[in-house]
C-alpha atoms as a PDB file:
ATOM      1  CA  UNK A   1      -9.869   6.840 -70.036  1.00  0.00           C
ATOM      2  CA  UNK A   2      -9.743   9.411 -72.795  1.00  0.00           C
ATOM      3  CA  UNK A   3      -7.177  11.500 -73.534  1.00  0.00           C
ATOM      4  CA  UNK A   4      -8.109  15.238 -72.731  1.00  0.00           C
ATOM      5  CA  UNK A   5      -8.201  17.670 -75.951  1.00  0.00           C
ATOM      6  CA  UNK A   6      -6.441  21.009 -75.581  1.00  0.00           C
ATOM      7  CA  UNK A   7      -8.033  23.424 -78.046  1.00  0.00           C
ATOM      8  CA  UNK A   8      -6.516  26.582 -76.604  1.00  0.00           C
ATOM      9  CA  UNK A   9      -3.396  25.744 -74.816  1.00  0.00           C
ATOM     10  CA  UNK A  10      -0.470  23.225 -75.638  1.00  0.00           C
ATOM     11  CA  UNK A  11       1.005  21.250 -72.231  1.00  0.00           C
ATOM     12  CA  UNK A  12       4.330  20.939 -71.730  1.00  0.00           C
ATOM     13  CA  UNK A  13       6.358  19.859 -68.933  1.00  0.00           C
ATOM     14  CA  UNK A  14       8.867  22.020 -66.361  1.00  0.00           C
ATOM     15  CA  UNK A  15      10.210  22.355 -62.937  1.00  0.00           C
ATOM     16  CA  UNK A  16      10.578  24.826 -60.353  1.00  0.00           C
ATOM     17  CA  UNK A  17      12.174  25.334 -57.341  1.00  0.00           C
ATOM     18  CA  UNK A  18      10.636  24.239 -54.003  1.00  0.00           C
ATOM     19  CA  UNK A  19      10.106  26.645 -52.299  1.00  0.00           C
ATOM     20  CA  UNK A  20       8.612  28.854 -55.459  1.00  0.00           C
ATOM     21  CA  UNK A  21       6.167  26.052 -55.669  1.00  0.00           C
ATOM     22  CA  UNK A  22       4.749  25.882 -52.498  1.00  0.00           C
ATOM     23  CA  UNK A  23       4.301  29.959 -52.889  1.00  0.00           C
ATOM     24  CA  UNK A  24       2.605  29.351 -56.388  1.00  0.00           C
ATOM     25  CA  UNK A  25       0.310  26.741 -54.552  1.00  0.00           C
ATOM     26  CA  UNK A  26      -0.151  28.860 -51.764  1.00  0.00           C
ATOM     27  CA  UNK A  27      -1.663  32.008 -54.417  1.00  0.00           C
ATOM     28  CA  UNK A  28      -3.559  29.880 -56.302  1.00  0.00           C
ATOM     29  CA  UNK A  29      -5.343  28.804 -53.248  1.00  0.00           C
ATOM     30  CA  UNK A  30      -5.628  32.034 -51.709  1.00  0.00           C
ATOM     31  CA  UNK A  31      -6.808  33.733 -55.065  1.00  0.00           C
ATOM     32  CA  UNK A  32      -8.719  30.949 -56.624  1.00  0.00           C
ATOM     33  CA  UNK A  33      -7.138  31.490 -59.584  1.00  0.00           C
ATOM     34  CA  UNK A  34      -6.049  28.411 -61.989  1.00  0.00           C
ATOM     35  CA  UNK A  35      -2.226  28.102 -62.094  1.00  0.00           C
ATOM     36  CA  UNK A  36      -2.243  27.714 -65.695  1.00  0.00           C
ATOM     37  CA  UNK A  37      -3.636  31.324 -65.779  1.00  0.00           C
ATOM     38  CA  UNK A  38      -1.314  32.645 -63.129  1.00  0.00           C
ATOM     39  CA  UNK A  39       0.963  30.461 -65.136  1.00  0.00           C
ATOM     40  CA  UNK A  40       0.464  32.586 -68.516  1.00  0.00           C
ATOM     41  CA  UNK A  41       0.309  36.294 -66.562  1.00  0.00           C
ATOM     42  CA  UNK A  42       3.532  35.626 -65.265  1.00  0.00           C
ATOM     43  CA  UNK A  43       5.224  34.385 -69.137  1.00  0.00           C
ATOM     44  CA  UNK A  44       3.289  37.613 -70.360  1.00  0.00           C
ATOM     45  CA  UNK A  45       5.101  39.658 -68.030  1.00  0.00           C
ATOM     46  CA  UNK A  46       8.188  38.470 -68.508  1.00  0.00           C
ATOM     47  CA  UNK A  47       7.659  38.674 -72.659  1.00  0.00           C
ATOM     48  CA  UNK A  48       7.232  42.408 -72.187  1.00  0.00           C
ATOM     49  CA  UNK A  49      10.265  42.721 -69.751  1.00  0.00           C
ATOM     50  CA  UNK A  50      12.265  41.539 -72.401  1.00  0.00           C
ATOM     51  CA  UNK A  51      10.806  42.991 -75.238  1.00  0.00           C
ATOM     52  CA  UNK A  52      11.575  46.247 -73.880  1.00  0.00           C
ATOM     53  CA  UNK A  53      15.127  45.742 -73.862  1.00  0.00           C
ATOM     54  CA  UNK A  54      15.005  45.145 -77.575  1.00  0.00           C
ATOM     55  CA  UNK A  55      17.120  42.172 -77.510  1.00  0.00           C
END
């Protein structure tokens, strides 16, 4: 089988803890939304939260 092509993303690998999991599954499902996309909303957000603080 081929090996997919990423054009406009890069995969990397990371854990989380159970029980945020299951609530990550749980919007995904419920909003149809692709994790990867909630996935990159939520580093967004947290890449202005601490550019604010000017670190």
């Amino acid at each position: 089988m081929a090996e997919v092509v990423l054009v406009n993303r890069t995969r990397f690998t990371s854990s989380l803890k159970n029980e945020l999991l299951d609530q990550f599954d749980q919007l995904a499902k419920e909003t149809r939304i692709p994790k990867s996309r909630l996935f990159d909303e939520a580093i967004e957000d947290l890449l202005k939260k601490y550019a604010a603080k000017d670190l």
